[in-house]
Protein backbone atom coordinates (compact mmCIF):
# COMPACT_ATOMS: atom_id res chain seq x y z
CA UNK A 1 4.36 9.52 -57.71
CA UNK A 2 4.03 7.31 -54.53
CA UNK A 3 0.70 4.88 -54.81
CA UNK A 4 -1.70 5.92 -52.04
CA UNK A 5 -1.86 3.69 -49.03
CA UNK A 6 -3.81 0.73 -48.90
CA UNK A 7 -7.08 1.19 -46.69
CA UNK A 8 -7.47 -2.87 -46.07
CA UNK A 9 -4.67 -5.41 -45.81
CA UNK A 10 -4.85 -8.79 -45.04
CA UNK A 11 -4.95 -12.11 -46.23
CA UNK A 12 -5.61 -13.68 -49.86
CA UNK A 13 -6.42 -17.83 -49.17
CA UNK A 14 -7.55 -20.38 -51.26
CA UNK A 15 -6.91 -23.90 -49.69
CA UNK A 16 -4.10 -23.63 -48.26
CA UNK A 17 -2.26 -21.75 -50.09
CA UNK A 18 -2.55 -17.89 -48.73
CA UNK A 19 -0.62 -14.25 -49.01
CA UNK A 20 -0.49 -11.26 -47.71
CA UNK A 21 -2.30 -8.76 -50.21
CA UNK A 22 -3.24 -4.86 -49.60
CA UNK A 23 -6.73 -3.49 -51.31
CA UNK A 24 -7.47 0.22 -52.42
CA UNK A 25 -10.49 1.12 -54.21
CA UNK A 26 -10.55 1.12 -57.93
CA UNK A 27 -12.06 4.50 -57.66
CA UNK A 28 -12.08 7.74 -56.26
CA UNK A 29 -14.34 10.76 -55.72
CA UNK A 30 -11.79 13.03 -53.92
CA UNK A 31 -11.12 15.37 -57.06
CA UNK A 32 -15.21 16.23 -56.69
CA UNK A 33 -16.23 19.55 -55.49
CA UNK A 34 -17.79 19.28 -52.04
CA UNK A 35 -19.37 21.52 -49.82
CA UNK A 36 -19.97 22.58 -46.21
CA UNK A 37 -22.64 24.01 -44.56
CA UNK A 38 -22.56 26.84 -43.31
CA UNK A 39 -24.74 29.33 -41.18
CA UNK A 40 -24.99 32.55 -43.36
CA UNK A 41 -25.32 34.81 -40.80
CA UNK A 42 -21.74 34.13 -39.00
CA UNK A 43 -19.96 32.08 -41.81
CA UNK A 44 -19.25 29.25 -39.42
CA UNK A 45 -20.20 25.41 -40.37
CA UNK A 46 -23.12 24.45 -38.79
CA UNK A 47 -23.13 20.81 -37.07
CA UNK A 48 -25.25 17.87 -37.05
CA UNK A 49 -26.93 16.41 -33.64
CA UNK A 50 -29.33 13.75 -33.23
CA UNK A 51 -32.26 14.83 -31.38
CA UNK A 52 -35.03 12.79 -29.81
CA UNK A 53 -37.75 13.30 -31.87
CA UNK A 54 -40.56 13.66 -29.58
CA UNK A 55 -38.76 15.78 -26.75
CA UNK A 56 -36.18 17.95 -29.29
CA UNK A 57 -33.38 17.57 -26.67
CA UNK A 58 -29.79 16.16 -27.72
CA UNK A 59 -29.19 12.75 -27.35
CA UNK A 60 -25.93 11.92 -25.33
CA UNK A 61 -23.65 9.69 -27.76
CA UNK A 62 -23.93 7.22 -25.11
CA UNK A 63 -27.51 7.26 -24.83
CA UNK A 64 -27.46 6.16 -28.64
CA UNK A 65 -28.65 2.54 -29.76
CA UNK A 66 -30.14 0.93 -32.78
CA UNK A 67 -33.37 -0.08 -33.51
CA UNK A 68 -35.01 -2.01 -35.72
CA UNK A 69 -38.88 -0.64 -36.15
CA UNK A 70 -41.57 -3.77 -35.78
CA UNK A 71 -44.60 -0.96 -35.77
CA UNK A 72 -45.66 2.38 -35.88
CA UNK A 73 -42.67 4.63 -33.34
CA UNK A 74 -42.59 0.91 -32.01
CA UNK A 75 -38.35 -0.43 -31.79
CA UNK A 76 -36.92 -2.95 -30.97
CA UNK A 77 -33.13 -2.25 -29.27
CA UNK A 78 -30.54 -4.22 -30.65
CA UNK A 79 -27.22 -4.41 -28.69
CA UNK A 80 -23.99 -3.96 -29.70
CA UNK A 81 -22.87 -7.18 -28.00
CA UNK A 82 -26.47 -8.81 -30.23
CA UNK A 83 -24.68 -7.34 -33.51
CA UNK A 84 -20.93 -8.56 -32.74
CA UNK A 85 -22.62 -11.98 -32.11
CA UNK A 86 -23.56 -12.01 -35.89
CA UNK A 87 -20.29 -10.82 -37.41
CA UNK A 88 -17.98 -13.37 -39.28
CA UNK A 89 -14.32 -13.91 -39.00
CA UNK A 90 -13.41 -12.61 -42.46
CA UNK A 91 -12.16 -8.76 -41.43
CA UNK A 92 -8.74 -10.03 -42.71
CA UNK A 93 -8.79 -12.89 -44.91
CA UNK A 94 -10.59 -13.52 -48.29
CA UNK A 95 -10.89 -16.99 -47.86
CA UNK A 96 -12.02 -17.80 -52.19
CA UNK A 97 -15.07 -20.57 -50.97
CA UNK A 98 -16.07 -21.23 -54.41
CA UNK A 99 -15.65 -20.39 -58.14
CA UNK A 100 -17.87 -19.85 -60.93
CA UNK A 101 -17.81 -18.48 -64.89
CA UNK A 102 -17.46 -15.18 -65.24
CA UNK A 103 -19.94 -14.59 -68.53
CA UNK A 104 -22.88 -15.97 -65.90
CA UNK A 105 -22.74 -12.94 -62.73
CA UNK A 106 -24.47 -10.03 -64.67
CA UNK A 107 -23.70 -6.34 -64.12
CA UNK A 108 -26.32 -5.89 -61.91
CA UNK A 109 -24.72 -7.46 -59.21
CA UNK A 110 -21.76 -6.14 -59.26
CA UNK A 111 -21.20 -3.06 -57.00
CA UNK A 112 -18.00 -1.47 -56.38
CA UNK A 113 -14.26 -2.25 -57.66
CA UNK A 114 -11.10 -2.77 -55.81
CA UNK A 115 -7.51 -3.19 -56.51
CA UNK A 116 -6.01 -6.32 -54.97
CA UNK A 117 -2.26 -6.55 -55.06
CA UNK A 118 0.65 -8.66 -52.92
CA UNK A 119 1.99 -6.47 -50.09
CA UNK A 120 4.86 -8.43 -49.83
CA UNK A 121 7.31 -10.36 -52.50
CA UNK A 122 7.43 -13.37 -50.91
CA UNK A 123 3.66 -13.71 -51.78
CA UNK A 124 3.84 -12.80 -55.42
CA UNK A 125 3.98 -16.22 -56.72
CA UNK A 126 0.90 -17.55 -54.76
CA UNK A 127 -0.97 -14.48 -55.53
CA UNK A 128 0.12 -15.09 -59.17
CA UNK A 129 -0.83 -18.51 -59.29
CA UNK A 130 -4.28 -17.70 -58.03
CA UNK A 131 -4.52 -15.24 -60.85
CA UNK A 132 -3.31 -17.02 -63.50
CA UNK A 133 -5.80 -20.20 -62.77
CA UNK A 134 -8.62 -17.90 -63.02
CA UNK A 135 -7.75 -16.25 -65.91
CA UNK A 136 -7.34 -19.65 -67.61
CA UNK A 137 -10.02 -21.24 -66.31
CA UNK A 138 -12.37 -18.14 -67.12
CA UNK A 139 -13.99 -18.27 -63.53
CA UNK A 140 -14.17 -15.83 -60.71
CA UNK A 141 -13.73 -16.08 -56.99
CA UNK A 142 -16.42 -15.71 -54.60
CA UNK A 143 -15.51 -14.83 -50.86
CA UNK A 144 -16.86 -12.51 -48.30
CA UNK A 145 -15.26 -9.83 -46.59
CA UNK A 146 -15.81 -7.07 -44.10
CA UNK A 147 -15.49 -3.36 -45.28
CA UNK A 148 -16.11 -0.55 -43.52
CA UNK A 149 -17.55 -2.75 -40.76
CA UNK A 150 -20.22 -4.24 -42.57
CA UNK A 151 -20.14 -8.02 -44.08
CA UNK A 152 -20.17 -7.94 -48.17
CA UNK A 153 -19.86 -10.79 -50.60
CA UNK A 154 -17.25 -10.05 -52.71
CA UNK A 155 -16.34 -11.11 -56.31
CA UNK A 156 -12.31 -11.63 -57.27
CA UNK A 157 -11.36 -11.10 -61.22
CA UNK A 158 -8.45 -11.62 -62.70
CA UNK A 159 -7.05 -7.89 -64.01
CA UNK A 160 -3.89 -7.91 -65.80
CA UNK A 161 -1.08 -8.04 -63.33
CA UNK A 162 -3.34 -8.09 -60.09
CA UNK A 163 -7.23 -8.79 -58.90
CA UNK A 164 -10.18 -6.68 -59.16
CA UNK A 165 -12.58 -7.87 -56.11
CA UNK A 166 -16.01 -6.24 -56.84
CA UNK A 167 -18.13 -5.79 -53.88
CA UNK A 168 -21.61 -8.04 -54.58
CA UNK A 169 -25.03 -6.45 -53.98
CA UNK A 170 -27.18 -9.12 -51.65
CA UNK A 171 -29.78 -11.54 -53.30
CA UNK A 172 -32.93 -8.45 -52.30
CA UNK A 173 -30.71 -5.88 -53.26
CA UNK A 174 -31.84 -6.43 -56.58
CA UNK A 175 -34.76 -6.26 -58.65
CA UNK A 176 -36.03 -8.36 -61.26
CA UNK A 177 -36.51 -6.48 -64.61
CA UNK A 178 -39.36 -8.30 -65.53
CA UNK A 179 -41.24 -5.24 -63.52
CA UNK A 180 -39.71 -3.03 -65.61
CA UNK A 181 -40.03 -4.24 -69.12
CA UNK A 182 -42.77 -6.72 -69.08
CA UNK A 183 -44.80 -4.50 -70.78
CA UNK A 184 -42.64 -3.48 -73.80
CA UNK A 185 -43.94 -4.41 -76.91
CA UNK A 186 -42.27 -7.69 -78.62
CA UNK A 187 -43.35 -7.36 -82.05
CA UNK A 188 -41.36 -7.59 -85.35
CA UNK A 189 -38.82 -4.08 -85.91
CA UNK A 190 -39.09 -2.69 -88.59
CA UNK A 191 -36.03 -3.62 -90.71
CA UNK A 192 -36.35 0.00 -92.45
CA UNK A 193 -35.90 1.31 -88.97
CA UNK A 194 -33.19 -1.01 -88.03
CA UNK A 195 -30.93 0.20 -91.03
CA UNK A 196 -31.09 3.71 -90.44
CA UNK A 197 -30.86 3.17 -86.75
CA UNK A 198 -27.46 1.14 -87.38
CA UNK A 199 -25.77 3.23 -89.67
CA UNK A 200 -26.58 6.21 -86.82
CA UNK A 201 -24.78 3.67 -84.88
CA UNK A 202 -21.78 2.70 -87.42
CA UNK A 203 -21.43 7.16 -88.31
CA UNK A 204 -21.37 7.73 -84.29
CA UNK A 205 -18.94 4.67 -83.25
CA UNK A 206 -15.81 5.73 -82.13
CA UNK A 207 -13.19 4.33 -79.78
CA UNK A 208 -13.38 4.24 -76.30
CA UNK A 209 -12.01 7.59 -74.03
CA UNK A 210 -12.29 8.56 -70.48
CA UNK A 211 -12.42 11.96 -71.93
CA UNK A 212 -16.46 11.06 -72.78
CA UNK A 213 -17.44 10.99 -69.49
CA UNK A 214 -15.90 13.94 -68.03
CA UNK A 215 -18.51 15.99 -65.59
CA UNK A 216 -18.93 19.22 -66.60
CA UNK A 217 -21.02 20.08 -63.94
CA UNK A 218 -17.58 19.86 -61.64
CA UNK A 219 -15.69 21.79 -64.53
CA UNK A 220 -18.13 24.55 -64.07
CA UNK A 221 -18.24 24.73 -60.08
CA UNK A 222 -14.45 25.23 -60.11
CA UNK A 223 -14.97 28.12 -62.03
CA UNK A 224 -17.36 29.76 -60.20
CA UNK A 225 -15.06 29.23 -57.24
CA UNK A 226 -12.10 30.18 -58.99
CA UNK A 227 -13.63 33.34 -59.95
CA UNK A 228 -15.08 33.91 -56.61
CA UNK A 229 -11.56 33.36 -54.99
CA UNK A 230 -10.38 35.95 -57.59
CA UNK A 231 -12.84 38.82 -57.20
CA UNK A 232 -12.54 41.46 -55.23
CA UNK A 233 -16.22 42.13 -54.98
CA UNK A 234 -17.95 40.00 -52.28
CA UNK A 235 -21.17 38.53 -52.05
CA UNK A 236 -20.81 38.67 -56.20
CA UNK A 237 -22.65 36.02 -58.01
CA UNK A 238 -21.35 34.33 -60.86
CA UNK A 239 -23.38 34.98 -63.93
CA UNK A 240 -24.66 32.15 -66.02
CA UNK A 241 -27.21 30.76 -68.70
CA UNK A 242 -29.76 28.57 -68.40
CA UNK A 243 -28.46 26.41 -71.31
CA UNK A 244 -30.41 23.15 -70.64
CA UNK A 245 -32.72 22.56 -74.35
CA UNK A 246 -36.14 22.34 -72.96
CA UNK A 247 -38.82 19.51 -74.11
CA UNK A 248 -41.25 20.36 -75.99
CA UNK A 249 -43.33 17.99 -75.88
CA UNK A 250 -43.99 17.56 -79.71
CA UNK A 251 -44.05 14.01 -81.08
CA UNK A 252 -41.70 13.50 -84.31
CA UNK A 253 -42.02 10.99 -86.92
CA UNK A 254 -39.19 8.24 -85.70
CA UNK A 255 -38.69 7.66 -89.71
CA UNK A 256 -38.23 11.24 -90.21
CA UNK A 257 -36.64 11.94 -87.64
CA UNK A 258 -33.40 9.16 -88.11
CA UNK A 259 -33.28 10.15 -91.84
CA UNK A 260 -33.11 13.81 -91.05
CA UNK A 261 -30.29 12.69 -88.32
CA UNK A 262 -28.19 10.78 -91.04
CA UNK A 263 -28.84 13.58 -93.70
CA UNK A 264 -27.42 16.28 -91.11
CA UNK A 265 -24.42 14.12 -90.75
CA UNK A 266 -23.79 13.48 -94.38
CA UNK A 267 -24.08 17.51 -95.39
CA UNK A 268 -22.30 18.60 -92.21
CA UNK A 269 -24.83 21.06 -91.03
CA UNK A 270 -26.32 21.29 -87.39
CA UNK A 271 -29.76 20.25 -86.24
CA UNK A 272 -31.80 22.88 -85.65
C-alpha cells in the first residue's frame, strides 16, 4: 500500500546543515463516521452563510473582515495586509533554534503529532545525523512552523527511523493545576488502602493494545447505517437499549468496596 501524500514539505535546518523533509500527521480521523446536514423535508444538505447579525441579510464574501472585539458589539477591523505584516518566514523551513531535555516539556504542552521523514535520499544522512544527536543527547528540538496558516511552536523527537514534531500549545494555552487540585487533601494514605488498591492494580495490568481504545460508539453507528442501507423499509429506526449503568448515588465503603473487587476477581464471579 502506497503511503499517503505528504500535506507539508519543506525544509529541515539546523546550522547549516539542512534537507528536504515531507510531514504527514501522526494521526487520522478519516475512518470516523461523519455526518451532513440535511433539510428533512427535501433531503438536500442545507448550507452555512454568515449573516449580519443585526440586519439578517447575507454578507458578500468580500464584504467579510476580522475583528477583534475591544467592547460590547464594539470591533476593531484588522486587515489582511495588518495580519501578513505579523507572519514569520518559517512556512517552509524548521529552522531547530534551540534544544532542551526531553524528561522537562510535560504532556500538557504537547498538542498534536507529526511524522517527519527525508523526501529525498540525498538528505538522509543530514536528516539522520540530526536524529541520531538527539537521541543521544536525550534533548528535543524546538522550532516554529506555520500549519494550516497559522504560526505554531513546534517540538522535534527523535522516533525510531524518523522525527515526531509535536505541535506546542502557547504559554496561555495552558492552565496551571494548582486551580485544580489545590484543594485535595495531602494527608497520610492509608497503607491498608494502598495494598488492596495495588494488587487491583498488579490483577488488572496487562500489556499495552490499540485494541483498548477502540470506539464503540463508531462500531455501533456503522451498524445502524449498515442496516439502514440494507432495509427495505424506509424511515425505519434502528432499535436499541439504553445500556448506560446509571448512578445511584449511594456512597460505598472504599474498604469494602476494593476487598469485594479483589474477592470477585479471585472466585471468578461478576459484580453485581
Amino acid at each position: 500500500m502506497a503511503p499517503p501524500r505528504p500535506y507539508w514539505k519543506g525544509y529541515l535546518k539546523l546550522s547549516l546543515v539542512t534537507c528536504p523533509v515531507s510531514m504527514m500527521p501522526a494521526t487520522s480521523e478519516s475512518e470516523k463516521v461523519r455526518f451532513h446536514t440535511l433539510n428533512r423535508k427535501t433531503n438536500n444538505r442545507v448550507v452555512s452563510r454568515y449573516v449580519d447579525a443585526e440586519t439578517g441579510k447575507e454578507v458578500d464574501e468580500d464584504d467579510e473582515a476580522k475583528g477583534y472585539e475591544r467592547g460590547e458589539n464594539e470591533f476593531l477591523v484588522i486587515e489582511d495586509e495588518e495580519l501578513k505584516s505579523v507572519a514569520l518566514e518559517s512556512a517552509r523551513t524548521i529552522d531547530i533554534e534551540k534544544f532542551v531535555p526531553r524528561n522537562t516539556i510535560e504532556w500538557v504542552w504537547l498538542e498534536k503529532p507529526h511524522y517527519l521523514s527525508p523526501s529525498d535520499e540525498v538528505g538522509h544522512e543530514a536528516f539522520s545525523v540530526i536524529r541520531d544527536a538527539m537521541e543521544a543527547e536525550k534533548v528535543v528540538g524546538i522550532s516554529r512552523l506555520v500549519i494550516g496558516r497559522r504560526e505554531r511552536a513546534v517540538m522535534l523527537e527523535p522516533c525510531g527511523k524518523g522525527i515526531v514534531v509535536w505541535t506546542l500549545r502557547y504559554g496561555d494555552e495552558v492552565r496551571k493545576p494548582e486551580s485544580y487540585f489545590g484543594d485535595i487533601g495531602d494527608g497520610d494514605t492509608d497503607p491498608k488502602l494502598m495494598s488492596l488498591v495495588t494488587s487491583l492494580i498488579e490483577e488488572r495490568s496487562k500489556p499495552w493494545n490499540p485494541d483498548m481504545v477502540q470506539d464503540p460508539v463508531q462500531e455501533k453507528l456503522k451498524e445502524i447505517i449498515e442496516s439502514k442501507r440494507k432495509s427495505a423499509k424506509k424511515g425505519a429506526k434502528p432499535k436499541g437499549k439504553d445500556d448506560e449503568p446509571g448512578y445511584t448515588g449511594n456512597v460505598i465503603d472504599l474498604m469494602s468496596a476494593l476487598k469485594k473487587s479483589l474477592e470477585t476477581k479471585k472466585s471468578g464471579g461478576k459484580k453485581s
